[in-house]
Protein backbone atom coordinates (compact mmCIF):
# COMPACT_ATOMS: atom_id res chain seq x y z
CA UNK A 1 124.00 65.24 105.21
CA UNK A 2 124.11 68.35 106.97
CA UNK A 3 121.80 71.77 105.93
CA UNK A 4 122.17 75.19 107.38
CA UNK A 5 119.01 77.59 107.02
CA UNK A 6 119.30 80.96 107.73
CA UNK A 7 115.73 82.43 108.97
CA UNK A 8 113.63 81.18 111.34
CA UNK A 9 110.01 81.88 110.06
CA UNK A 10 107.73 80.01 108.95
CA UNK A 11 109.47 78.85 105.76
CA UNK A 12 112.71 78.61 107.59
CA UNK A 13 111.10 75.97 110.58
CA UNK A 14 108.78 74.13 108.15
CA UNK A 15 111.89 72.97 105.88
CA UNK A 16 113.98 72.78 109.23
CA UNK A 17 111.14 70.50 110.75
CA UNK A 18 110.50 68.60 107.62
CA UNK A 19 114.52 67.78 107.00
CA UNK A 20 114.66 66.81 110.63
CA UNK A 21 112.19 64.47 110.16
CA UNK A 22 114.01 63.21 106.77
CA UNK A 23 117.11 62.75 108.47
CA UNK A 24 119.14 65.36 107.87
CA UNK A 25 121.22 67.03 110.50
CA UNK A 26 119.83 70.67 110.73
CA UNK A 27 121.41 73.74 111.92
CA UNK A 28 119.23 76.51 111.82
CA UNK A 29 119.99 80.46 112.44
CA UNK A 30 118.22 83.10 113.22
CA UNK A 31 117.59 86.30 115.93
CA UNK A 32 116.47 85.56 118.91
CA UNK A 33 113.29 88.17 118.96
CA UNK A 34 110.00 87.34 117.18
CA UNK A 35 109.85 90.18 114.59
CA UNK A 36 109.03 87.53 112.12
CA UNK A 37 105.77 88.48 110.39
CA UNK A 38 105.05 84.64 111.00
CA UNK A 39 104.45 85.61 114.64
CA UNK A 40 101.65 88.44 113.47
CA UNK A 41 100.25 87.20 110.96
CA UNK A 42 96.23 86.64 111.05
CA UNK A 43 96.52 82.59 109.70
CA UNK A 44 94.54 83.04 106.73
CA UNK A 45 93.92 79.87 104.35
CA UNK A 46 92.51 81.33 101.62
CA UNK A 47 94.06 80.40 98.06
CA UNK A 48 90.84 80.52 96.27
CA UNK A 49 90.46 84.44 97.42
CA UNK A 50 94.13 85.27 96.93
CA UNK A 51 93.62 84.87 93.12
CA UNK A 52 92.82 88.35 93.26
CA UNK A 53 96.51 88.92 93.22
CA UNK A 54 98.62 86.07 92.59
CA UNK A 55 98.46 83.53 89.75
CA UNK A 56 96.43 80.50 89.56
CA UNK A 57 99.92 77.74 90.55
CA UNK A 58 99.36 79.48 93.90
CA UNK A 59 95.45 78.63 94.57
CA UNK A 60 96.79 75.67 93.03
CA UNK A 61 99.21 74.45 95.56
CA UNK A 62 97.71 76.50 98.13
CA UNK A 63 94.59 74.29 97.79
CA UNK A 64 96.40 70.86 98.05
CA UNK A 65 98.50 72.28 101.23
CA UNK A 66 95.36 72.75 102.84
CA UNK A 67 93.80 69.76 102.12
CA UNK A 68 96.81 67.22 102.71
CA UNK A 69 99.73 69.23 103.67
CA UNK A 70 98.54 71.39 106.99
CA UNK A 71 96.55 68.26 108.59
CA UNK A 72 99.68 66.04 107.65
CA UNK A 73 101.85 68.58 109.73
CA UNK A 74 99.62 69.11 112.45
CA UNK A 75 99.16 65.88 113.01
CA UNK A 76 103.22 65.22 112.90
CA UNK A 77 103.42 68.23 115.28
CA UNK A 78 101.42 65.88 117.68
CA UNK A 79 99.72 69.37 119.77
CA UNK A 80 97.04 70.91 120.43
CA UNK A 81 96.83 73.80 117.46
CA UNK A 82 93.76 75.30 116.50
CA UNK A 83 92.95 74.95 112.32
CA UNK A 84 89.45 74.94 110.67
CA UNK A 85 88.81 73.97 106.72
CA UNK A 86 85.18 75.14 107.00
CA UNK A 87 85.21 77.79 104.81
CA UNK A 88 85.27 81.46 104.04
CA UNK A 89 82.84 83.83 103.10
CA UNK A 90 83.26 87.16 101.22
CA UNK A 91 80.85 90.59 101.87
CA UNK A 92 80.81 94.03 100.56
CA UNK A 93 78.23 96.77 101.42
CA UNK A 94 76.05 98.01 98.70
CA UNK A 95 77.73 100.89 98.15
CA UNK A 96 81.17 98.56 97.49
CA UNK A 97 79.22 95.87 95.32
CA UNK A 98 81.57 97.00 92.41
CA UNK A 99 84.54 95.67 94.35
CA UNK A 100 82.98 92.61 95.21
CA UNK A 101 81.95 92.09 91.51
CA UNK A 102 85.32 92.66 90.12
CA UNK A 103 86.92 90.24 92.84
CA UNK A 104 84.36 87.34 91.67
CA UNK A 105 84.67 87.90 87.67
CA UNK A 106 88.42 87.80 88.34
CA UNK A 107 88.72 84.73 89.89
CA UNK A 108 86.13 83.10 87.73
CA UNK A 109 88.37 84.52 84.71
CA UNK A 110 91.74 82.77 86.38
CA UNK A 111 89.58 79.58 87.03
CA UNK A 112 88.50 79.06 84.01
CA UNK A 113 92.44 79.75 82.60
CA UNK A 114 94.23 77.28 80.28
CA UNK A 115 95.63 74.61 82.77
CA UNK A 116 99.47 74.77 83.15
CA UNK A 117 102.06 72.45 81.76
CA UNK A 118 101.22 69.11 83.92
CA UNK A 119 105.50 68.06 83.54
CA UNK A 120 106.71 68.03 86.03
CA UNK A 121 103.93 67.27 87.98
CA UNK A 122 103.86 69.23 91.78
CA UNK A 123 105.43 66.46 93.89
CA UNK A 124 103.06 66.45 97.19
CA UNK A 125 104.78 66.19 100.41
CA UNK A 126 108.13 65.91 98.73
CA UNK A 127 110.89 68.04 97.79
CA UNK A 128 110.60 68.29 94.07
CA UNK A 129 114.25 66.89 92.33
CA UNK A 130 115.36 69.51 90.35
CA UNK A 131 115.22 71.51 93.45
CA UNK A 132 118.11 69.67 94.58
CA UNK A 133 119.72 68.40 91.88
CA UNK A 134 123.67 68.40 91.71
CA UNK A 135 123.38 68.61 95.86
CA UNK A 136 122.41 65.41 96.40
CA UNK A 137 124.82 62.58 95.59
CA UNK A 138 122.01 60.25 94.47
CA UNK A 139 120.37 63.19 93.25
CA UNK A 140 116.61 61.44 95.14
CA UNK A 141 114.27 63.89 96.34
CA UNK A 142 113.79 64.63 99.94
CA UNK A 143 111.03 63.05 101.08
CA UNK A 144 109.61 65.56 104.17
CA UNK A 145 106.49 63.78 105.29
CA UNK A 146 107.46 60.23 104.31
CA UNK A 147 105.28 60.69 100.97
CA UNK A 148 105.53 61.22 97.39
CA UNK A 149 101.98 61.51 95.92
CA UNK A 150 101.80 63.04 92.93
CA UNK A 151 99.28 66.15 91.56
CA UNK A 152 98.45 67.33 88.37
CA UNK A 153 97.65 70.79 88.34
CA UNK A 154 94.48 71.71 86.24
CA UNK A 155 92.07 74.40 85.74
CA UNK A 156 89.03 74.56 86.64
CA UNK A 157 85.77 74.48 83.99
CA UNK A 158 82.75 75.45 83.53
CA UNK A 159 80.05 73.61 86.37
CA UNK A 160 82.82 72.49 88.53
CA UNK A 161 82.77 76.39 89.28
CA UNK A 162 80.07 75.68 92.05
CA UNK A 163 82.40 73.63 93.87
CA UNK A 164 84.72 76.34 94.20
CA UNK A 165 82.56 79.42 95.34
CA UNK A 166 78.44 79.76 96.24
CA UNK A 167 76.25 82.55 96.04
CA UNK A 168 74.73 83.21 99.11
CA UNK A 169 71.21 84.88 99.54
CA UNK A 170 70.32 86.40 102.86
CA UNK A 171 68.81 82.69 103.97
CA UNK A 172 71.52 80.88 103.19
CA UNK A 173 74.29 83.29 104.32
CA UNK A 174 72.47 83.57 107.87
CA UNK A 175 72.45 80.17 107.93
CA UNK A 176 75.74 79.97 107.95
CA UNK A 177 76.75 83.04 109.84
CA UNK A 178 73.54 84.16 112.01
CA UNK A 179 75.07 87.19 112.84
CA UNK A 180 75.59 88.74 109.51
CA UNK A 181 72.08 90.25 109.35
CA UNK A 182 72.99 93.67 108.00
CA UNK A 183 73.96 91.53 104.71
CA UNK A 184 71.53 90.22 101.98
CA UNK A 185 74.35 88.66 99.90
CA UNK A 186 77.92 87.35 99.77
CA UNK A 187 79.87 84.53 98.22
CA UNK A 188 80.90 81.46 100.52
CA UNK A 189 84.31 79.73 99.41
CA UNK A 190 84.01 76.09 100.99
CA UNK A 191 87.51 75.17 100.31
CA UNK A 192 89.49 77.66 102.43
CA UNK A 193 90.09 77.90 106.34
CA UNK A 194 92.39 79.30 108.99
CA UNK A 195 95.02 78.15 111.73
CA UNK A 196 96.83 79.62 115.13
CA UNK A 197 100.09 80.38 113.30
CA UNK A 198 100.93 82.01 116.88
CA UNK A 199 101.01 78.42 118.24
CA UNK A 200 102.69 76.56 115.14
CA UNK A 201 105.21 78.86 115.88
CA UNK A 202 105.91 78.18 119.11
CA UNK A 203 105.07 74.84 118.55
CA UNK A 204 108.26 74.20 116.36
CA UNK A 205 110.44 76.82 118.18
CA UNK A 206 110.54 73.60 121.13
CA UNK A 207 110.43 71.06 118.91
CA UNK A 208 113.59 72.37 116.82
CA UNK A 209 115.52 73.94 119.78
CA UNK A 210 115.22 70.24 120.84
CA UNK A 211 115.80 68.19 117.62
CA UNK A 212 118.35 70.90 115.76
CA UNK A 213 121.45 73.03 116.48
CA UNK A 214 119.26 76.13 116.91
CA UNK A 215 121.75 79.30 117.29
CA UNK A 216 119.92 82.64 117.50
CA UNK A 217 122.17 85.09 116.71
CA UNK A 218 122.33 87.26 113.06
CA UNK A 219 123.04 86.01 109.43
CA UNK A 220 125.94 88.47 108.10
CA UNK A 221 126.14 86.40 104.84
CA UNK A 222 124.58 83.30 102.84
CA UNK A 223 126.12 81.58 99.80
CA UNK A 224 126.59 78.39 98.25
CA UNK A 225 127.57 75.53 101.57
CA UNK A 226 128.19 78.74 103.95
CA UNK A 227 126.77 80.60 106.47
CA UNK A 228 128.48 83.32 108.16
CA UNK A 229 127.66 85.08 111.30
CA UNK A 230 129.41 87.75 113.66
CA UNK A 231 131.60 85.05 114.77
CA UNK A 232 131.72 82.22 113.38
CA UNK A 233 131.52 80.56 109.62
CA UNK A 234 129.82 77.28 109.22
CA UNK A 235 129.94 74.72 106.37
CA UNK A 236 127.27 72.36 105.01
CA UNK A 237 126.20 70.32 102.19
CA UNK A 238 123.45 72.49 101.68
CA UNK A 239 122.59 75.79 102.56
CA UNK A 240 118.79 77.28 102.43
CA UNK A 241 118.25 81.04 102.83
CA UNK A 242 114.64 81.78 104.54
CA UNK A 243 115.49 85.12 105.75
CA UNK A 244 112.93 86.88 103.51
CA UNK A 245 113.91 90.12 102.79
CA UNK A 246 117.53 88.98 103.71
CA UNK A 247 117.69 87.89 99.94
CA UNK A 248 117.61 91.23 98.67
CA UNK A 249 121.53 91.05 98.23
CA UNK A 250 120.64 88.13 95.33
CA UNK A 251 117.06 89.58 94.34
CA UNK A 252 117.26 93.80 94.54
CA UNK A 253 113.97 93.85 93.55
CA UNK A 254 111.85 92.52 96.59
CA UNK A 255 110.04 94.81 98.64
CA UNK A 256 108.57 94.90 102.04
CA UNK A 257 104.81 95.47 102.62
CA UNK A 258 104.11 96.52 106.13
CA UNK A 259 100.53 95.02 107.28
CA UNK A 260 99.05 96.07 110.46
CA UNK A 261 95.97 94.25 112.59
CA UNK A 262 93.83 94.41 115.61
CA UNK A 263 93.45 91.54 118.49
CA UNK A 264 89.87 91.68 119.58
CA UNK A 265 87.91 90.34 122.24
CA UNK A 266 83.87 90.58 121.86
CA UNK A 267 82.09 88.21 123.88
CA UNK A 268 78.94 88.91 122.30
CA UNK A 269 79.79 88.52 118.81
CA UNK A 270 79.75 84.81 117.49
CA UNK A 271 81.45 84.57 113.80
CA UNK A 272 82.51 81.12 113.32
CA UNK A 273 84.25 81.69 110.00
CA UNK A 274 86.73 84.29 107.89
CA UNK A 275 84.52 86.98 106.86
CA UNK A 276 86.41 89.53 103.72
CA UNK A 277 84.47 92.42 103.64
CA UNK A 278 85.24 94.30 100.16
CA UNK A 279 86.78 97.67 100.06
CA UNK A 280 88.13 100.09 97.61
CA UNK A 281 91.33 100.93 100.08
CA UNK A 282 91.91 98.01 102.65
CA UNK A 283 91.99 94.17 102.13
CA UNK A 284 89.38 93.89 104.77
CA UNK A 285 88.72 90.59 106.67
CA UNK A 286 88.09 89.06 110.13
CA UNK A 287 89.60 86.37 111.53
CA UNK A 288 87.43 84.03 114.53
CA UNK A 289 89.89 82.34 117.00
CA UNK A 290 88.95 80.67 120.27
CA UNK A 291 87.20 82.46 123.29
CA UNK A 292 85.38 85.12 120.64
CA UNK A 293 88.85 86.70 119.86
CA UNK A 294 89.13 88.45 116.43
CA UNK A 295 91.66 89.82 114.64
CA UNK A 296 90.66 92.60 111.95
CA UNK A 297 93.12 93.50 109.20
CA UNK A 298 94.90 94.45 107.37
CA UNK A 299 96.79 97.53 106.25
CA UNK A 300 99.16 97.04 103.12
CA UNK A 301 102.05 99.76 103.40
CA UNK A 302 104.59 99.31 101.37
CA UNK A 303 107.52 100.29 103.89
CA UNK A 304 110.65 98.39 105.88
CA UNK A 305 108.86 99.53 109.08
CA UNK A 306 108.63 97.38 112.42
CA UNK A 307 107.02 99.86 114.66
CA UNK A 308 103.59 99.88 116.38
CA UNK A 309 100.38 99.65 114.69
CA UNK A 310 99.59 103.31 113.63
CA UNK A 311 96.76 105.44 115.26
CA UNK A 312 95.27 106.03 112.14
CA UNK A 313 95.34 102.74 111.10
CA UNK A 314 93.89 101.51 114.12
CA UNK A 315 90.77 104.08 114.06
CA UNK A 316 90.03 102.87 110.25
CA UNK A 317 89.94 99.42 110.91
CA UNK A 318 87.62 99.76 114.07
């Protein structure tokens, strides 16, 4: 079977790696530059804190990718790619403890939702059927990682709470984070952690350029079994669009939110884990890689706009 998948980001070279792996015969299109946002962004595994805006099916799946799915590729990806699952932990000043106590009664409140529908199940590590129904001519799903566990997605109730997020005092958050003494609270979310997305990136860029027909030139147009380019139109059994904002010709409503964020190195400062610090304007948080670099973040401007990180921007975040 052959696929064509227009978009190299991360969506686009996850489903190219995973069909590789399957079987398939993958062609895969996309510029050659790295203006992908994949290439920028800060890594951040945090489902359980992204309730704040998104519905609980995403802390849902996001949870059981970063239990089973992100080791599982790693591991397949066979390099050296820095990922934690140690944690995250959430601040505000006193004068933003509102924000903070909004962001905790809201997730609480989506926690604690009724559980959703539990058919069909979320098939782990698999390409759920109906996906693909009518493309397939056996109409099986695509197994990507070799294995089709199953997960019933449930809410979670009353004392299984604790498991999700702890209330830190001053002890126990410098503890875990001895440098956080200007802090005499915060919330510590167990379940959430961070990878190099820089270096899965790269990672797959050799590994499909090596495996795949990889041909980096521009998408003009994607529909059903074609892909056309400047030059050329290619068929295929199956087509997969990953070009993000390149679907706005089937989905007028998707915007683009421009986020902006600061490489740092501080030899002197030793944070071993995402720290969100709450404010009323920014989605503040910092990101620990290797060597004491940090990135800080983010801005969330909602504007089609590639260029440099602003000055303003920059001044507010340092």
């Amino acid at each position: 079977m052959k696929v064509g998948i227009a978009g190299a980001g991360i969506m686009g070279r996850l489903l190219a790696f995973a069909l590789q792996k399957a079987g398939w015969d993958v062609t895969l299109f996309d510029v050659a530059n790295q203006s992908s946002v994949s290439f920028v962004a800060a890594g951040l595994l945090t489902p359980l804190v992204e309730l704040e805006k998104n519905d609980l099916i995403i802390y849902q799946l996001g949870s059981v990718a970063l239990k089973e799915h992100w080791p599982c590729l790693l591991q397949a990806l066979d390099s050296d790619i820095f990922f934690k699952h140690d944690g995250s932990i959430v601040l505000a000043h006193p004068r933003d403890s509102a924000e903070l106590t909004r962001l905790m009664c809201l997730i609480a409140d989506k926690l604690n939702a009724t559980a959703i529908p539990s058919s069909p199940a979320i098939l782990s590590r698999s390409v759920t059927p109906h996906l693909l129904r009518g493309l397939l001519d056996d109409g099986k799903p695509i197994a990507t990682l070799g294995m089709t566990k199953r997960h019933e997605m449930t809410a979670i109730k009353g004392s299984d709470l604790s498991e999700a997020y702890q209330r830190l005092d001053q002890a126990a958050l410098l503890q875990l984070e001895p440098s956080l003494t200007s802090f005499q609270t915060g919330f510590y979310f167990p379940n959430e952690g961070q990878l190099d997305c820089q270096a899965v990136m790269s990672v797959l860029t050799s590994l499909l350029k090596e495996k795949t027909h990889y041909h980096e030139c521009a998408v003009d147009d994607v529909s059903p079994g074609v892909i056309k380019t400047v030059h050329e139109t290619h068929y295929f059994d199956l087509v997969c669009d990953c070009r993000g904002l390149g679907a706005t010709q089937f989905f007028p409503d998707l915007r683009s939110i421009r986020g902006e964020l600061v490489w740092l190195t501080a030899p002197h400062v030793d944070i071993r884990r995402p720290i969100r610090l709450m404010h009323p304007r920014y989605s503040l948080y910092i990101v620990p890689r290797p060597h004491h670099v940090y990135l800080v973040g983010a801005s969330e401007i909602e504007a089609d706009d590639h260029s440099e990180i602003s000055v303003r921007t920059l001044l507010e975040l340092l």
